[in-house]
Every structure is written in structure tokens, then in C-alpha cells.
C-alpha atoms as a PDB file:
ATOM      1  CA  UNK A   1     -16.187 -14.688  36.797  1.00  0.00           C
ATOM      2  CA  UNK A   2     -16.309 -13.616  32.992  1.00  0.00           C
ATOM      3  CA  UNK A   3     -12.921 -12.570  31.426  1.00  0.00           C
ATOM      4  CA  UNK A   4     -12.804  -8.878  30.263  1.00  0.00           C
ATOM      5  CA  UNK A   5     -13.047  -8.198  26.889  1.00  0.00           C
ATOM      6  CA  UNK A   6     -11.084  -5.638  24.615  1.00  0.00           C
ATOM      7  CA  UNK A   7     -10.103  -4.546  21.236  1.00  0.00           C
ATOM      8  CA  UNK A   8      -7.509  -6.090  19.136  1.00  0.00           C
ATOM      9  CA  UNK A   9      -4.975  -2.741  18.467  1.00  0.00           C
ATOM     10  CA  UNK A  10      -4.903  -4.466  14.812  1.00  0.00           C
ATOM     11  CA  UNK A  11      -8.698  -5.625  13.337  1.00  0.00           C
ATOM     12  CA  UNK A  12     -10.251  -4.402  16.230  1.00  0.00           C
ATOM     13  CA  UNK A  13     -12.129  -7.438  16.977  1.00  0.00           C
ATOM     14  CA  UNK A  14     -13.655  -8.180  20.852  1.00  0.00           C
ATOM     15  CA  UNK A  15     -11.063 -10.924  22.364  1.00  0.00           C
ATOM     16  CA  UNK A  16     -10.386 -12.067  26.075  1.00  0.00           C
ATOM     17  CA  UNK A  17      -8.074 -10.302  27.264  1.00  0.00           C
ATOM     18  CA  UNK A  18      -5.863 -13.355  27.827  1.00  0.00           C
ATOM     19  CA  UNK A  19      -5.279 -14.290  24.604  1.00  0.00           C
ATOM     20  CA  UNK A  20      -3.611 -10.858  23.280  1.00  0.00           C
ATOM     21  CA  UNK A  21      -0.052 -11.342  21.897  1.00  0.00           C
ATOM     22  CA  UNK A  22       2.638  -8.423  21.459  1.00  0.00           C
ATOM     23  CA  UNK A  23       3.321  -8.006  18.115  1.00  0.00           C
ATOM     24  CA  UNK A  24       6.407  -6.703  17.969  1.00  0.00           C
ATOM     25  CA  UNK A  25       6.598  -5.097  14.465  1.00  0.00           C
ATOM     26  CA  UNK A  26       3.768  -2.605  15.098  1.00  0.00           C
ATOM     27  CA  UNK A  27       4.540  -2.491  18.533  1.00  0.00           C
ATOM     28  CA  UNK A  28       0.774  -3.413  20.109  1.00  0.00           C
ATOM     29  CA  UNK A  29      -0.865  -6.291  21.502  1.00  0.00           C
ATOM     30  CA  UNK A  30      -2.933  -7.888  19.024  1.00  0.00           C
ATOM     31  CA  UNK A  31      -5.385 -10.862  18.949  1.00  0.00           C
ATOM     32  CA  UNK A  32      -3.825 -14.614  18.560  1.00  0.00           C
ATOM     33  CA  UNK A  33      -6.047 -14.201  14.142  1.00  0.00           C
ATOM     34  CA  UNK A  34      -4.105 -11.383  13.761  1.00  0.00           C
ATOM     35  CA  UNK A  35      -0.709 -13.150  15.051  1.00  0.00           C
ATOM     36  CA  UNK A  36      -1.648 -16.566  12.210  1.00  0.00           C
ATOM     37  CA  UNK A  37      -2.600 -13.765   9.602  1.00  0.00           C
ATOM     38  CA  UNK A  38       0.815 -12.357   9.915  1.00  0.00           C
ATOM     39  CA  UNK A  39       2.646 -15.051   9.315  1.00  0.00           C
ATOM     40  CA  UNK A  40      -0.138 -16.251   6.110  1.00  0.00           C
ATOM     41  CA  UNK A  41       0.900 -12.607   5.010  1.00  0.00           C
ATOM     42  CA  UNK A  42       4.738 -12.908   4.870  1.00  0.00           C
ATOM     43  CA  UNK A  43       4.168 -16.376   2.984  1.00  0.00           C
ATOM     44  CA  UNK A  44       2.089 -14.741   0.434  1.00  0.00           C
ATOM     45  CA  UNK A  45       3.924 -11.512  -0.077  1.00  0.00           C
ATOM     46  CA  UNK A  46       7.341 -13.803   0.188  1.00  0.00           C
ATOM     47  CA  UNK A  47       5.989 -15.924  -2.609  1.00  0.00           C
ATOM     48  CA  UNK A  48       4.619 -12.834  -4.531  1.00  0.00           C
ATOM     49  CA  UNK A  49       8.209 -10.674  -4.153  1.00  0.00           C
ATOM     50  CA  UNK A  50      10.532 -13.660  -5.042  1.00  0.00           C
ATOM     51  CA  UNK A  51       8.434 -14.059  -8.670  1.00  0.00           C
ATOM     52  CA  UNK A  52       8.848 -10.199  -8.489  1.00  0.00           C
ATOM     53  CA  UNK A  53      12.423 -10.507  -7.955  1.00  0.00           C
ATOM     54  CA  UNK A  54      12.976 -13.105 -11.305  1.00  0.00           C
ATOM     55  CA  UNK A  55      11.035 -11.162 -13.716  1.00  0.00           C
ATOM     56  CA  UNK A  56      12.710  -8.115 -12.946  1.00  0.00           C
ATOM     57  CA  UNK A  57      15.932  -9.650 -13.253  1.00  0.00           C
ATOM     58  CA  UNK A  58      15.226 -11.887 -16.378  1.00  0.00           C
ATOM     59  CA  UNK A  59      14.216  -8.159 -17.741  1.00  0.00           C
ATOM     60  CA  UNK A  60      17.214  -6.342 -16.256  1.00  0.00           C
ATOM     61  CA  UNK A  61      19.447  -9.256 -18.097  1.00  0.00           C
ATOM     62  CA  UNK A  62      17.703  -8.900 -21.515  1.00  0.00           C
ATOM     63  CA  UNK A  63      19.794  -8.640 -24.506  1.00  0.00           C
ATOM     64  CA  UNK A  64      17.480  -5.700 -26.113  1.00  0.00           C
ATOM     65  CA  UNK A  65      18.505  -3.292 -23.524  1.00  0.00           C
ATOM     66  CA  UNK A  66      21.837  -1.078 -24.245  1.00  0.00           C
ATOM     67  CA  UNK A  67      23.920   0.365 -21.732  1.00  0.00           C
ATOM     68  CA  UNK A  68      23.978   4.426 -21.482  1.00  0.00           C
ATOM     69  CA  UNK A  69      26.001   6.435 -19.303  1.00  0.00           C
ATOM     70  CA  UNK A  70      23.912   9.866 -18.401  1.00  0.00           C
ATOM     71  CA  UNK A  71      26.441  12.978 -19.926  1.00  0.00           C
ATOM     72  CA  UNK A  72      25.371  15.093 -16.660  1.00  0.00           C
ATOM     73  CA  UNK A  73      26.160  12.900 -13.765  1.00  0.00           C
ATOM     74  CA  UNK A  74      27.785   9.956 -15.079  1.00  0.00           C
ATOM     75  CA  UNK A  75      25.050   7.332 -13.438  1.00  0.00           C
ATOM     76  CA  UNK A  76      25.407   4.036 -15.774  1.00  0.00           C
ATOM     77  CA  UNK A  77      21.981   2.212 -16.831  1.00  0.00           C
ATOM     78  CA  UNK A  78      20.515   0.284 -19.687  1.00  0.00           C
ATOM     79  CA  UNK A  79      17.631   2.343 -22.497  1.00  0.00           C
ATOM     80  CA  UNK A  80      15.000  -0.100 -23.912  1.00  0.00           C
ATOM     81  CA  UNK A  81      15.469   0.730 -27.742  1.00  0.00           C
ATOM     82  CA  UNK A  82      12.306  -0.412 -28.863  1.00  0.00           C
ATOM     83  CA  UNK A  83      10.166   2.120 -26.131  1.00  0.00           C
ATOM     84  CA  UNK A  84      12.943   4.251 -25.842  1.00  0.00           C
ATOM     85  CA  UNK A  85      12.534   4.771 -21.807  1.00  0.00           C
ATOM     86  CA  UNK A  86      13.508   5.793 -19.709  1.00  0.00           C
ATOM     87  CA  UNK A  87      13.730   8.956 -21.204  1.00  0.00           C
ATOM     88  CA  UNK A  88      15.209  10.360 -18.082  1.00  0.00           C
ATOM     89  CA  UNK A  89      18.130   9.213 -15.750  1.00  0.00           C
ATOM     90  CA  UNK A  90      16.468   7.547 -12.906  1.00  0.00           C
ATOM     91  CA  UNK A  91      19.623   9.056 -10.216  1.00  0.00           C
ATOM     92  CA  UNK A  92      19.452  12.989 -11.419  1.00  0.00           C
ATOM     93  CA  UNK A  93      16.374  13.101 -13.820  1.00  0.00           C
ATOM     94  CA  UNK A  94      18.240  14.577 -16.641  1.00  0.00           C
ATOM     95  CA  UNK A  95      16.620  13.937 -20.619  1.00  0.00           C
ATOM     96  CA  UNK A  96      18.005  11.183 -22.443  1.00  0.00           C
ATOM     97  CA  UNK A  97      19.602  12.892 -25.345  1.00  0.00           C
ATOM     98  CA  UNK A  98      20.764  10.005 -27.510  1.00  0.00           C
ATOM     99  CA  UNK A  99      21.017   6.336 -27.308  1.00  0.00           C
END
């Protein structure tokens, strides 16, 4: 007797039946590709967001920025003098009058 066949809910490939797998972040059964591409996935983006992570800090850290406080809502955050931006506060969007 030949196995039914159906769509993975992710790629939509043809699989047996048998060899679905809940995926419990989307919440469907998906084929066992799609389960080993998950996990190749979180490496990758793990990998990519922790390199992420140390440039933004090694820029949040640098000694060109100054510290501004915005004169509307008081929100504290650092002006890049050489491209002057932001130009507005990133928590109420008011203009950067001075430096």
C-alpha cells in the first residue's frame, strides 16, 4: 500500500505523510527539509545579528558622537557632528535645533 502524499504547509513540497513534523513557531506541520532549514536559518541569522549587534555598539560607543537632550520631551541621545543626524529626536520626532 503506497503512503499518501501531501503538501508541506511551509515550501509546499509533496512528502509522505509520515514524515511531517509540527513546527511549532508557525504553528503547521511541515516537512522534516523544512525542520533542518530552520535550524541552518537561526545559525545564519544568529551569526549575522551578533556582528550586527558589535558594529552597532562599537558605533553607539564612538567618541565623535555628543550627547543631546531633545528641549521638547527631554529623551537623551547622542548627534553625529560630522553628518549632523539625526536631525530629529528618534522618541517624539521633534527638529534638532542646536548641537
Amino acid at each position: 500500500m503506497q503512503e499518501v502524499m501531501v503538501p508541506c504547509k511551509r515550501c509546499s513540497n509533496k512528502v509522505p505523510a509520515s514524515s511531517l513534523r509540527m513546527d511549532l513557531d508557525i504553528g503547521k506541520m511541515v516537512c522534516q527539509d523544512c525542520i533542518k532549514n530552520k535550524g541552518i536559518h537561526k545559525e545564519i541569522e544568529k551569526d549575522v545579528f551578533h556582528k550586527e549587534e558589535q558594529q552597532a555598539s562599537t558605533q553607539a560607543e564612538s567618541p565623535s558622537k555628543i550627547a543631546h537632550k531633545c528641549t521638547s520631551c527631554g529623551y537623551k541621545f547622542k548627534i553625529d557632528p560630522e553628518t549632523k543626524k539625526p536631525r530629529n529626536c528618534p522618541y517624539c520626532n521633534a527638529r534638532v535645533m542646536s548641537f
